[in-house]
N, C-alpha and C. Protein backbone atom coordinates (compact mmCIF):
# COMPACT_ATOMS: atom_id res chain seq x y z
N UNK A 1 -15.21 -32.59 -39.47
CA UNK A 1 -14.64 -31.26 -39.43
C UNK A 1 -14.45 -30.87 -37.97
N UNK A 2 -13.44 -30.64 -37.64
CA UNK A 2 -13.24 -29.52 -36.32
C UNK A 2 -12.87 -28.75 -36.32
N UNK A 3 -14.10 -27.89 -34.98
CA UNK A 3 -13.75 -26.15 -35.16
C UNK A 3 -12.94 -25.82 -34.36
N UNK A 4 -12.14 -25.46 -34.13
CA UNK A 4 -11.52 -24.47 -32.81
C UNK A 4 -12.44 -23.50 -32.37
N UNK A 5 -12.44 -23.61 -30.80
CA UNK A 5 -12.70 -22.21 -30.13
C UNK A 5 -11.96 -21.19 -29.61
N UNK A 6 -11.75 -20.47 -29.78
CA UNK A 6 -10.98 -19.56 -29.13
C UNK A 6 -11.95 -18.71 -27.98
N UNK A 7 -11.53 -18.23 -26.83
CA UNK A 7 -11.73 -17.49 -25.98
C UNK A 7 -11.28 -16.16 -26.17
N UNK A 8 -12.12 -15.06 -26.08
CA UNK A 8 -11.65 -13.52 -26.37
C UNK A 8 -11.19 -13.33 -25.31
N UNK A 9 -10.28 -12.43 -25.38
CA UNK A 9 -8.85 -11.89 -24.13
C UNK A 9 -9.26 -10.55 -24.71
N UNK A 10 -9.53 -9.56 -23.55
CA UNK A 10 -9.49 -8.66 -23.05
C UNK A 10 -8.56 -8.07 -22.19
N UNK A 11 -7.79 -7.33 -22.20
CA UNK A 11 -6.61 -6.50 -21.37
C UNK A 11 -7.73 -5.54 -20.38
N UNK A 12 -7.65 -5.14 -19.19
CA UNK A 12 -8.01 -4.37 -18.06
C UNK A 12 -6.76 -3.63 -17.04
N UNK A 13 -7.04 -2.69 -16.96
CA UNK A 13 -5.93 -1.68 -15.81
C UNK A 13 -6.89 -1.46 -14.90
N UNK A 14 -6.19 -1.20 -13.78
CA UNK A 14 -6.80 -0.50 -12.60
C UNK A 14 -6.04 0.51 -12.10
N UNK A 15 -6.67 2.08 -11.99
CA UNK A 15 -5.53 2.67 -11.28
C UNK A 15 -5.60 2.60 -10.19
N UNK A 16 -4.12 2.67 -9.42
CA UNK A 16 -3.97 2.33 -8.56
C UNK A 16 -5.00 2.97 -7.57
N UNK A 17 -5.40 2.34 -6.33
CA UNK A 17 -6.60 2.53 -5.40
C UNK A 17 -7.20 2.06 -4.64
N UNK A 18 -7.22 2.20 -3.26
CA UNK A 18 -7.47 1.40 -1.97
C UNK A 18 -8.13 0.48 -2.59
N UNK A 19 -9.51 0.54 -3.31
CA UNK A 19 -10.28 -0.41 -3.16
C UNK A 19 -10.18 -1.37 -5.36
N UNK A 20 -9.22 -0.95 -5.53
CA UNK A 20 -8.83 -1.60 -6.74
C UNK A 20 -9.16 -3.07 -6.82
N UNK A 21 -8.68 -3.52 -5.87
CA UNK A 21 -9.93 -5.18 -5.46
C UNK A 21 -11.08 -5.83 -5.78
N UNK A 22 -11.46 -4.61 -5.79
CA UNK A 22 -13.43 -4.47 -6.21
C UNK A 22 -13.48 -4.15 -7.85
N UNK A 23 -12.48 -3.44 -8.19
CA UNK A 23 -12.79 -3.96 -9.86
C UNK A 23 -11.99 -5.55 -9.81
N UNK A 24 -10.80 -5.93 -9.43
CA UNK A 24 -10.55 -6.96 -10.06
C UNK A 24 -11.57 -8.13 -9.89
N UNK A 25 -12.50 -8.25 -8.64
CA UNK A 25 -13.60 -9.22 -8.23
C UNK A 25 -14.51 -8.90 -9.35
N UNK A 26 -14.82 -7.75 -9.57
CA UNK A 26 -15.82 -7.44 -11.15
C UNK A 26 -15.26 -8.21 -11.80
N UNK A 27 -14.33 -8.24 -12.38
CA UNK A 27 -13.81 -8.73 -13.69
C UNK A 27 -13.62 -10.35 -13.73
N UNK A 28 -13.47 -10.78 -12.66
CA UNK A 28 -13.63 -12.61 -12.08
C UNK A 28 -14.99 -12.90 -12.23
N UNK A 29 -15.76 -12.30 -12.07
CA UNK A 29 -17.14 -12.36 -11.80
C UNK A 29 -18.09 -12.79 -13.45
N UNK A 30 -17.20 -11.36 -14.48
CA UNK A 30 -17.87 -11.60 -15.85
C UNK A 30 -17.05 -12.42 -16.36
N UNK A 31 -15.71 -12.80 -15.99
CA UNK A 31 -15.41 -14.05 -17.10
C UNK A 31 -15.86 -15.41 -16.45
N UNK A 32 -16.24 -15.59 -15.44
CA UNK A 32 -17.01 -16.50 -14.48
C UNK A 32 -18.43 -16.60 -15.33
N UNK A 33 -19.01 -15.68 -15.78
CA UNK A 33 -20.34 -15.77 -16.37
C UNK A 33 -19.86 -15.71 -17.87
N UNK A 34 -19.24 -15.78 -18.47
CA UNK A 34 -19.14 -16.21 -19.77
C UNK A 34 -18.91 -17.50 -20.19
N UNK A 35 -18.58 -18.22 -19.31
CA UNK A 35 -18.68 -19.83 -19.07
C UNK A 35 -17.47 -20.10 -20.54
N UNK A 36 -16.65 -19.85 -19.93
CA UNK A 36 -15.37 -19.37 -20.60
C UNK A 36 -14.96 -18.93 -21.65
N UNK A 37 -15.61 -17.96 -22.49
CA UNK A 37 -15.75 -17.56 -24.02
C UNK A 37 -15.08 -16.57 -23.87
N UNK A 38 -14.91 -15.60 -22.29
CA UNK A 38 -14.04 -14.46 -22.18
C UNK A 38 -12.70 -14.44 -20.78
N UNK A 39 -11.70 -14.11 -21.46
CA UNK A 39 -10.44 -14.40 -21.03
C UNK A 39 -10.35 -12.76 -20.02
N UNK A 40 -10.21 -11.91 -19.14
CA UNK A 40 -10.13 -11.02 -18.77
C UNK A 40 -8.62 -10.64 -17.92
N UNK A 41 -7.53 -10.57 -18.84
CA UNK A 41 -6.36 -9.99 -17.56
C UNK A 41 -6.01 -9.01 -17.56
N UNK A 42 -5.37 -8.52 -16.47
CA UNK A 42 -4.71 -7.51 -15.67
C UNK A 42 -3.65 -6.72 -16.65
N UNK A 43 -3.30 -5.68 -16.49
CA UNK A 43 -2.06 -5.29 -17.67
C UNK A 43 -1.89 -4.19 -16.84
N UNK A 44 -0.53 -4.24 -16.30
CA UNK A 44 -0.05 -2.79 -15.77
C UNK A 44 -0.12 -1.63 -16.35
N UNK A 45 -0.07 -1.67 -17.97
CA UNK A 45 0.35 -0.47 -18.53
C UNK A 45 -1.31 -0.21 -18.58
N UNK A 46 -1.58 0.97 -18.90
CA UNK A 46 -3.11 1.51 -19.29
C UNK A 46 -2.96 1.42 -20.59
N UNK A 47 -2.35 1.91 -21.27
CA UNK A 47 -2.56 1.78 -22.68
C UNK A 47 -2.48 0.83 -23.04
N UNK A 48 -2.04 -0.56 -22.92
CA UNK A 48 -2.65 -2.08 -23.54
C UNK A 48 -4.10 -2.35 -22.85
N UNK A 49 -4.94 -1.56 -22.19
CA UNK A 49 -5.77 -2.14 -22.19
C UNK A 49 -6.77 -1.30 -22.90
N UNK A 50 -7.76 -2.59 -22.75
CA UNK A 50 -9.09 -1.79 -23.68
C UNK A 50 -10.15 -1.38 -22.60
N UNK A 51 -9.86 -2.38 -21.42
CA UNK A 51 -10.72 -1.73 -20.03
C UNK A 51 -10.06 -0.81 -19.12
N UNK A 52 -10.51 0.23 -19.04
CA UNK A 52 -9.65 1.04 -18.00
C UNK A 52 -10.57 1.58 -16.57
N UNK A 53 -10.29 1.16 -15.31
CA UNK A 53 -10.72 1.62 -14.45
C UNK A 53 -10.05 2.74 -13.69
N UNK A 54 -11.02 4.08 -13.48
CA UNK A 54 -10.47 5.02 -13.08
C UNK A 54 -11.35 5.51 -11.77
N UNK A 55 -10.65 5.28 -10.65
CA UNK A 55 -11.84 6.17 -9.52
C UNK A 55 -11.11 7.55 -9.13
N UNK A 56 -12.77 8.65 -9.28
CA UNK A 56 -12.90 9.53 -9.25
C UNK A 56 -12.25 10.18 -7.71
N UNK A 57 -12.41 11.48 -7.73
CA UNK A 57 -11.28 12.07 -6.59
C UNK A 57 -12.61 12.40 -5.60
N UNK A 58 -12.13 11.99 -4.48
CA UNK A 58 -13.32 12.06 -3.32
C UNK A 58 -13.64 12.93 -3.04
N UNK A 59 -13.57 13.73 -3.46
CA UNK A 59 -14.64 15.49 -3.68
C UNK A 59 -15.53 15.35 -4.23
N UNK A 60 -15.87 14.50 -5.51
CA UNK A 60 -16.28 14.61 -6.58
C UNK A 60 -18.17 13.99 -5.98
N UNK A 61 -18.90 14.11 -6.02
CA UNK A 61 -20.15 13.89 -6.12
C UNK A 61 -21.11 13.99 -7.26
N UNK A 62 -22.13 13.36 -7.39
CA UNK A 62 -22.50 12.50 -8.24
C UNK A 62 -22.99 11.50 -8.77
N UNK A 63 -22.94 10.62 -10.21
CA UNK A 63 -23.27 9.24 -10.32
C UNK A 63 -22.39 8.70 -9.50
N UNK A 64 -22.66 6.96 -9.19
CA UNK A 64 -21.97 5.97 -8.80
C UNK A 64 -20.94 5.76 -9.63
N UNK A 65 -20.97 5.82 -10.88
CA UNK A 65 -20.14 5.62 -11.98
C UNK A 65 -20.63 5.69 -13.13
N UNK A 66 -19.68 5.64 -14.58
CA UNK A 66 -20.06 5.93 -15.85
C UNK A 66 -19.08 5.15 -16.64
N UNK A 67 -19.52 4.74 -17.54
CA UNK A 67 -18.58 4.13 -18.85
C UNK A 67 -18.59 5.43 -19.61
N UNK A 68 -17.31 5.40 -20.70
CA UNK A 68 -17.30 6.10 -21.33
C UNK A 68 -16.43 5.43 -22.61
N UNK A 69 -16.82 5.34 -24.06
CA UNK A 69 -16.01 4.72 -24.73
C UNK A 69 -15.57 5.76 -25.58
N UNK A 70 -13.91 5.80 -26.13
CA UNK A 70 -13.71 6.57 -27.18
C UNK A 70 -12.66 5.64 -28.17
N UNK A 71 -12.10 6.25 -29.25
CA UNK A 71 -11.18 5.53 -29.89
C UNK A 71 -10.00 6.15 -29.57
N UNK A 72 -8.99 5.37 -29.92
CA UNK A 72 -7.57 5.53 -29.34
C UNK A 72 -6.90 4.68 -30.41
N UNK A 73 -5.51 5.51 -31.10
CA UNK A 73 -4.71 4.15 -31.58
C UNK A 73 -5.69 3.26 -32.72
N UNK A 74 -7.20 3.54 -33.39
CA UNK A 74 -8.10 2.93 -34.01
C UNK A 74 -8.36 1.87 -33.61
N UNK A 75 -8.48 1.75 -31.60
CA UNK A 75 -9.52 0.80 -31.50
C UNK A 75 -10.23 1.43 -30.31
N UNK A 76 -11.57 0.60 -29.76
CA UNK A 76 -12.10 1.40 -29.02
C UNK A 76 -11.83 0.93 -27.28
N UNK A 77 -11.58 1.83 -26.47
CA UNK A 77 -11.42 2.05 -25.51
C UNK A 77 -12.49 2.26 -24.65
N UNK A 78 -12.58 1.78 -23.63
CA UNK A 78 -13.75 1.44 -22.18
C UNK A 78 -13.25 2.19 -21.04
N UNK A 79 -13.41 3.66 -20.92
CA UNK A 79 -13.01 3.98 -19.98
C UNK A 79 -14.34 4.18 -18.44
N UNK A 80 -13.62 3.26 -17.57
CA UNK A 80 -14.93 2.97 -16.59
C UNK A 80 -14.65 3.59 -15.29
N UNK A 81 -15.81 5.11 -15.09
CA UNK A 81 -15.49 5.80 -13.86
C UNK A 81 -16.30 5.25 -12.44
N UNK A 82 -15.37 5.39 -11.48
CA UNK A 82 -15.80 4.53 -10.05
C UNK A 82 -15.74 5.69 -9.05
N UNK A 83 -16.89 6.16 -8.60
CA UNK A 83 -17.21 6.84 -7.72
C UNK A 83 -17.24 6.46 -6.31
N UNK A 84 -16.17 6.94 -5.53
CA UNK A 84 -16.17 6.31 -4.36
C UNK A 84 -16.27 7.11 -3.11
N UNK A 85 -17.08 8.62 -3.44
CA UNK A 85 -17.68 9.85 -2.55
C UNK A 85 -18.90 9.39 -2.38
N UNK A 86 -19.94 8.27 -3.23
CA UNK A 86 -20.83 7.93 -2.28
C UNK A 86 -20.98 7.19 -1.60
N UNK A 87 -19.94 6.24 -1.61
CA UNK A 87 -20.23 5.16 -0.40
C UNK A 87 -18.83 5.67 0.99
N UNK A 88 -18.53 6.73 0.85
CA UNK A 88 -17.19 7.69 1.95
C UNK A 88 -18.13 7.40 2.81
N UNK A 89 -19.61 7.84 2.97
CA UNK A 89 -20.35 8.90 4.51
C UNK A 89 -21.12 6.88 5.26
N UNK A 90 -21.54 6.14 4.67
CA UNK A 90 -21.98 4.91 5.15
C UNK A 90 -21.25 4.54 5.64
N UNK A 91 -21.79 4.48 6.43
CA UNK A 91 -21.56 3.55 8.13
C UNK A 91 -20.82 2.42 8.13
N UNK A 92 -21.73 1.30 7.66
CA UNK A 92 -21.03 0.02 7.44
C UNK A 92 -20.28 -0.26 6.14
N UNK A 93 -19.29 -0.27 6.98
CA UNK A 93 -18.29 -0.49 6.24
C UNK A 93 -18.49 -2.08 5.10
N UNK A 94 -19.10 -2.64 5.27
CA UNK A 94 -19.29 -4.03 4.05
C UNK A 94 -20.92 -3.05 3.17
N UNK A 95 -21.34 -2.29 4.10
CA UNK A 95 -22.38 -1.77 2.73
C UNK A 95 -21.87 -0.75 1.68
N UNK A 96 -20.45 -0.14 2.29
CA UNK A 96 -19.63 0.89 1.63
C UNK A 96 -19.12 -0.44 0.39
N UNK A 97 -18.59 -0.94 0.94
CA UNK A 97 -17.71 -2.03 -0.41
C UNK A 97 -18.67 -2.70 -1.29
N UNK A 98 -19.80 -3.08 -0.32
CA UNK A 98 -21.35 -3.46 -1.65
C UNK A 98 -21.11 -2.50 -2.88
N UNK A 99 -21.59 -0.83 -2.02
CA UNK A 99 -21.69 0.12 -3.18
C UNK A 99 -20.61 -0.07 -4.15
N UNK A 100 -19.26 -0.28 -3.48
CA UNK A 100 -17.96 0.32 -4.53
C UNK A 100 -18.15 -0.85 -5.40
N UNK A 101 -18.52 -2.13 -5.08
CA UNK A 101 -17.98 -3.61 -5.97
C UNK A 101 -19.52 -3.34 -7.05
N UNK A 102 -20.82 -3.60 -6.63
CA UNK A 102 -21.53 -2.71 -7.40
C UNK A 102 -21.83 -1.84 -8.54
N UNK A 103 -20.93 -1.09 -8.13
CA UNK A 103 -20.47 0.16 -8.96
C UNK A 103 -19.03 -0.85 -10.19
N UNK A 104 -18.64 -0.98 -9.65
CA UNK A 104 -17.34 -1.64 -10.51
C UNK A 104 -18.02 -2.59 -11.68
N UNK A 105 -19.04 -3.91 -11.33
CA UNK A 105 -19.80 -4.68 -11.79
C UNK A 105 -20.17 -3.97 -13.16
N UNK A 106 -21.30 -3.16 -12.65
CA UNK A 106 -22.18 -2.68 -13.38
C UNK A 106 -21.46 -1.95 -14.54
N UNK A 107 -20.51 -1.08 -14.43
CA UNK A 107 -20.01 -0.07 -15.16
C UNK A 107 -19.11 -1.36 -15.95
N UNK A 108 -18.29 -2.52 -15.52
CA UNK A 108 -17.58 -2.84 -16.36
C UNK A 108 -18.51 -3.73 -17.56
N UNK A 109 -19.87 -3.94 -16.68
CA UNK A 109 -20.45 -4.34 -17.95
C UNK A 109 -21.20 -3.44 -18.95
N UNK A 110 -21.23 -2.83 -18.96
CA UNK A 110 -21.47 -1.88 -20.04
C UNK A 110 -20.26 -1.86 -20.78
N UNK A 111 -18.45 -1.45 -20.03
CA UNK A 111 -17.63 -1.74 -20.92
C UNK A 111 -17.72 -3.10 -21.96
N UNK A 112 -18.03 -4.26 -21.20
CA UNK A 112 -17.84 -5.36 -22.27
C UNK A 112 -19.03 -5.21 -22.93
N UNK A 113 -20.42 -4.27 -23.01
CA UNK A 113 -21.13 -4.12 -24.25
C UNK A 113 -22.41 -4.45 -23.70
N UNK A 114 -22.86 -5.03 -22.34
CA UNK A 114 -24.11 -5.24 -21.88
C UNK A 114 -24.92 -3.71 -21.88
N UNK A 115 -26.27 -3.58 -21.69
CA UNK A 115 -26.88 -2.67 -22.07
C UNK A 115 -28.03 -2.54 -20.37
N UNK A 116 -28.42 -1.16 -20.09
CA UNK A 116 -28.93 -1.31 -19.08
C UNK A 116 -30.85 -2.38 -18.82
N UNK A 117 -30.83 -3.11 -17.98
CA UNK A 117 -32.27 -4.11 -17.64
C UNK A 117 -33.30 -3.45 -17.12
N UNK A 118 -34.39 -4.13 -17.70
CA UNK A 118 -35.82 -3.94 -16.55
C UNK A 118 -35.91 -4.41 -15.32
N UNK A 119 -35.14 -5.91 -15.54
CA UNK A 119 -35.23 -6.45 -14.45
C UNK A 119 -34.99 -6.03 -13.32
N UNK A 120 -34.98 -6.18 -11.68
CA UNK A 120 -34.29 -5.39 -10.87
C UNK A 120 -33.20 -6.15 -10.32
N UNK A 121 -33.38 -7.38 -10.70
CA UNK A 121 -32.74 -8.43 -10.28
C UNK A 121 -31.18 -8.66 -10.85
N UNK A 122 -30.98 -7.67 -12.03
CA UNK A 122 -29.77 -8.08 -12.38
C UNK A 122 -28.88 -6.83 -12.39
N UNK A 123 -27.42 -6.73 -12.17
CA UNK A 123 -26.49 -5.99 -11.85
C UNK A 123 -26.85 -5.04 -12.95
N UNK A 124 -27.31 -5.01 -14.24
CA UNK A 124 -27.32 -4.12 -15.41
C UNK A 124 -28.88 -3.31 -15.06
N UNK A 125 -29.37 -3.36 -14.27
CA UNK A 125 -30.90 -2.93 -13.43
C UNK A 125 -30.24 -1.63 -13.99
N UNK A 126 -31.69 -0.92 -14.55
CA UNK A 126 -31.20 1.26 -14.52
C UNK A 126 -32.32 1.35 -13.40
N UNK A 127 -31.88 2.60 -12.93
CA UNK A 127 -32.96 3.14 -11.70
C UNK A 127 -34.18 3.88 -12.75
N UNK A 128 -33.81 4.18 -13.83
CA UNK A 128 -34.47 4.92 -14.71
C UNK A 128 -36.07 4.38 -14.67
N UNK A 129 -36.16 3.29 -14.06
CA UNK A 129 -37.21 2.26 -14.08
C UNK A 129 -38.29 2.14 -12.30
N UNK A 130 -37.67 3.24 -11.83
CA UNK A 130 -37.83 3.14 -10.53
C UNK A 130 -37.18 1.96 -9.83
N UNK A 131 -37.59 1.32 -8.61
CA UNK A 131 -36.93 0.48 -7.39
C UNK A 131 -36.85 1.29 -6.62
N UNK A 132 -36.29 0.23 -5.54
CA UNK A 132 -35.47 0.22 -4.73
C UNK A 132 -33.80 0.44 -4.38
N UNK A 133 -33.28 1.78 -4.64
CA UNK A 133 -31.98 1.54 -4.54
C UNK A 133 -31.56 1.27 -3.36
N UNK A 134 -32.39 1.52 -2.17
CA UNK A 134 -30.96 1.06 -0.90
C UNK A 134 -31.53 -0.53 -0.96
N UNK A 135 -32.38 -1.12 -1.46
CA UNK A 135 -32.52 -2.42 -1.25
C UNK A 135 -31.89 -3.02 -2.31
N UNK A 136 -31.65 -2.75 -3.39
CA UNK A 136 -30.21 -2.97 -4.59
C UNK A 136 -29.43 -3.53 -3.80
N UNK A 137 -28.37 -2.29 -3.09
CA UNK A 137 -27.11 -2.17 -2.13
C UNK A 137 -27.53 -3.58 -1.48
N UNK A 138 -28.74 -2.96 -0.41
CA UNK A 138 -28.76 -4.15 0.89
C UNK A 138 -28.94 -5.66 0.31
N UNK A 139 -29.23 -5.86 -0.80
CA UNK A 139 -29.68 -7.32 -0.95
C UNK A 139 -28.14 -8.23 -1.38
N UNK A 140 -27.62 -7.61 -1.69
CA UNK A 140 -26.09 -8.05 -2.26
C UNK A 140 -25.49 -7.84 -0.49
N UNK A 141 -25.74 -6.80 0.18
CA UNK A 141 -25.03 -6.42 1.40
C UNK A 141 -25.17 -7.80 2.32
N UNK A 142 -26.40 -8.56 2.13
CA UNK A 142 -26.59 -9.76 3.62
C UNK A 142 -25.70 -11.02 3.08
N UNK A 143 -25.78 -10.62 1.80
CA UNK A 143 -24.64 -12.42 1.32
C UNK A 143 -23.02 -12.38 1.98
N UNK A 144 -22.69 -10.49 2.30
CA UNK A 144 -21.33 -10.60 2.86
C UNK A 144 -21.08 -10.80 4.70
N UNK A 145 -20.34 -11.70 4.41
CA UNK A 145 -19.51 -11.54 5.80
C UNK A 145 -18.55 -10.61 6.07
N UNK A 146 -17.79 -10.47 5.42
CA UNK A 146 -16.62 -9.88 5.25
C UNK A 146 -15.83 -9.29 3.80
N UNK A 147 -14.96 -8.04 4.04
CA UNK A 147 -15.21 -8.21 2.28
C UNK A 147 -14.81 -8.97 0.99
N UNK A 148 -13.71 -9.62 1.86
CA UNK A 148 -13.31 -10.75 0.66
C UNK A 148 -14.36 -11.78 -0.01
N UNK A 149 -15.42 -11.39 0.43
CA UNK A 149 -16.40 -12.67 -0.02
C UNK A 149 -16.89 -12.23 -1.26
N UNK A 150 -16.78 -10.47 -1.80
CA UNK A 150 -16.84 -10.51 -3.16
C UNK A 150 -16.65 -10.91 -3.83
N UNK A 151 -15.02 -12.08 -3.64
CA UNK A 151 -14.86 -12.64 -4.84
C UNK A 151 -15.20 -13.96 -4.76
N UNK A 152 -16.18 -14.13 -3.99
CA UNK A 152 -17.21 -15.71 -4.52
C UNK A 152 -18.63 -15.27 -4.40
N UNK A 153 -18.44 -14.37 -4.27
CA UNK A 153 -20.66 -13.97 -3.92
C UNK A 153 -20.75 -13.36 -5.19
N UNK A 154 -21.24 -13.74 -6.38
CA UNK A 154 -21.05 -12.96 -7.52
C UNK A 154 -22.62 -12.00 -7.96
N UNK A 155 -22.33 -11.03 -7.93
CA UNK A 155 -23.94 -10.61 -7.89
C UNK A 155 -24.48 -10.49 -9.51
N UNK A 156 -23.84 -11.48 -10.43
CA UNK A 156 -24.41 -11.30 -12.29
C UNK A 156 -25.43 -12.01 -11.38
N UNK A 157 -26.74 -11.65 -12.52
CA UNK A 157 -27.92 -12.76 -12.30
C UNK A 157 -27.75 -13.35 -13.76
N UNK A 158 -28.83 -14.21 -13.94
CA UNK A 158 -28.76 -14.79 -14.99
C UNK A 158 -29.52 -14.18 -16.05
N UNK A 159 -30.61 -13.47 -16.09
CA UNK A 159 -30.80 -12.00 -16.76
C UNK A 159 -29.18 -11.46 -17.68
N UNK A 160 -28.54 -11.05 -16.77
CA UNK A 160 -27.00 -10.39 -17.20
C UNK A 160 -26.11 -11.61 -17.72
N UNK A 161 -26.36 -12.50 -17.04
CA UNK A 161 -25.32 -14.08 -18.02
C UNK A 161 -25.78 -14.39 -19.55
N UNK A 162 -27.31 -14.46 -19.76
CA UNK A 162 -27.77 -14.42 -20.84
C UNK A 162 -27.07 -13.04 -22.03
N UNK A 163 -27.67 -12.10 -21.48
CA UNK A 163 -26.97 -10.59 -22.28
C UNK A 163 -26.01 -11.09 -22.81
N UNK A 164 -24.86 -11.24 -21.93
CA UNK A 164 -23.34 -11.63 -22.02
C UNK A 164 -22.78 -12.74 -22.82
N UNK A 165 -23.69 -13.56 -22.77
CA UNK A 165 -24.08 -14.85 -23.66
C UNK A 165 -24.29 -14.42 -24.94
N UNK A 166 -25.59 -13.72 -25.43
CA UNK A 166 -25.80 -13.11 -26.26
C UNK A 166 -24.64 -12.28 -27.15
N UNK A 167 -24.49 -11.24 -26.28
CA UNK A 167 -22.91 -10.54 -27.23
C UNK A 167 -21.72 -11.94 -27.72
N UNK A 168 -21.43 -12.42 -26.75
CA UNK A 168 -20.27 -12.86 -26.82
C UNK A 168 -20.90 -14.04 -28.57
N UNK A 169 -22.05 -14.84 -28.19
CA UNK A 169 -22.69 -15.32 -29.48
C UNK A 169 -22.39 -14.83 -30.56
N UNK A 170 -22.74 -13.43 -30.93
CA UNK A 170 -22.85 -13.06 -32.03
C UNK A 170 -21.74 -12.58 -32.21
N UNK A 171 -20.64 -12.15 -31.34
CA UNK A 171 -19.12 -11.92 -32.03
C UNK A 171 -18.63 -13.18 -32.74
N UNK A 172 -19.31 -14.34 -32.07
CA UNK A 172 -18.32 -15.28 -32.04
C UNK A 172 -19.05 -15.77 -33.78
N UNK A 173 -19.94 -15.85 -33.91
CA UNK A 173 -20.63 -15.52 -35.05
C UNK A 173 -20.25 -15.02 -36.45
N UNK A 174 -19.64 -13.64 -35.77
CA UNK A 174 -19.51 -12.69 -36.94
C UNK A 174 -17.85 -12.68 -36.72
N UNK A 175 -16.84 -13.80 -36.53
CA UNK A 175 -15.59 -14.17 -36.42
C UNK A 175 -14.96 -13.38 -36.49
N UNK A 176 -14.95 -12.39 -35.56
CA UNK A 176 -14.29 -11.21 -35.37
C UNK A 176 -13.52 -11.91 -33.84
N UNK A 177 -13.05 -13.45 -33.51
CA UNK A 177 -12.44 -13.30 -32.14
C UNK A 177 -11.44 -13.68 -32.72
N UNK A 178 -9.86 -13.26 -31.83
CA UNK A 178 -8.89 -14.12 -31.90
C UNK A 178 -8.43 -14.62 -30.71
N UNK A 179 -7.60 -15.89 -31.03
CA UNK A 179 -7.09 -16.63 -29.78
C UNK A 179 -6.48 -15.39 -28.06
N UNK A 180 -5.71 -14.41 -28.99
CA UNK A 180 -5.07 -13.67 -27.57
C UNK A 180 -5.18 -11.97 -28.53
N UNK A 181 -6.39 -11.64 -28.02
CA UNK A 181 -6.87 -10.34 -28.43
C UNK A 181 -6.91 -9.09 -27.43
N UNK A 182 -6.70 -8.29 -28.13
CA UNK A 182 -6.97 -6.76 -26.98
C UNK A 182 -7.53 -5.95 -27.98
N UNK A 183 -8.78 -6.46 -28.60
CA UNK A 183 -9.99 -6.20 -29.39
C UNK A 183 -10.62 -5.33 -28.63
N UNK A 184 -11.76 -4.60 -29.63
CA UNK A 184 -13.18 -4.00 -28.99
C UNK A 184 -13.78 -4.81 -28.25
N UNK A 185 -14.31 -4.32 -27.21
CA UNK A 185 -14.82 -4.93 -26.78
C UNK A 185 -15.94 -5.40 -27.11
N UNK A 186 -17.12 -6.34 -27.53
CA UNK A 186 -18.18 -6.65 -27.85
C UNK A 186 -19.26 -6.16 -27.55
N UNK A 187 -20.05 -5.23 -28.50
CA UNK A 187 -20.77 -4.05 -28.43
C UNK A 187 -22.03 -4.65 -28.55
């Protein structure tokens, strides 16, 4: 007997935004850790996607960011807010893009269905647990040279690869994937 696998495809927007970069390195990052079970592209329009990245207006102060899911059209929608008034006032400029890529990471995994860690070690870490937040920032901050190196310095740990592992398992499980989908995302 042979099975086919299919890979879940996910649609993602970015609105437009200096540092729009830093979600698309997020999104390289989790289909990089799905060890190819998740397909993640780009879609100009917002409404084909099921991931939507939106950064907030630099007045705005606050969280780093927030997911927010609703339904749309009867499927569900990932709308992922990127706060980029707290990393405006920092100095260094590669610890400002830590925060923003960070921020992008974390929030898009909650869109694809990861849930917040104990660990401190992994991008899905809640502060709710105490830490270290400027040592969060700084420990991801010494792997950069420059900022393009986000998109090979990937900060999932394997804590968050497992999770991701996990969801993607049990969709794949409960045969809810198709070959070229703009599905829920895996909750």
């Amino acid at each position: 007997m042979i099975f086919l696998s299919f890979a879940l495809t996910l649609l993602y927007w970015i609105e437009p935004h200096p540092d729009a970069d830093l979600a698309r390195a997020a999104m390289q990052h989790w289909q990089a850790a799905s060890q190819g079970e998740l397909i993640l592209k780009e879609t100009p329009q917002a409404a084909q996607a099921t991931l939507r990245f939106r950064f907030l207006s630099p007045s705005r102060q606050g969280l780093y960011g927030s997911a927010m899911a609703r339904r749309e059209n009867g499927r569900e929608v990932q709308e992922l807010f990127i706060n980029p008034a707290l990393a405006a006032d920092v100095q260094d400029p590669l610890l400002a893009t830590t925060i923003l890529f960070l921020t992008c990471v974390h929030e898009s995994g909650h869109g694809l269905g990861l849930g917040h860690t104990r660990n401190f070690a992994d991008i899905m870490y809640s502060f709710q647990y105490g830490g270290d937040l400027e040592e969060y920032f700084a420990r991801y901050r010494r792997r950069l040279g420059q900022r393009k190196d986000v998109f090979r310095e990937s900060p999932i740990a394997p804590g968050d690869k497992a999770q991701l592992q996990a969801i993607l398992a049990a969709q794949k499980q409960s045969g809810t994937r198709s070959a070229e989908s703009s599905a829920t995302p895996p909750r």
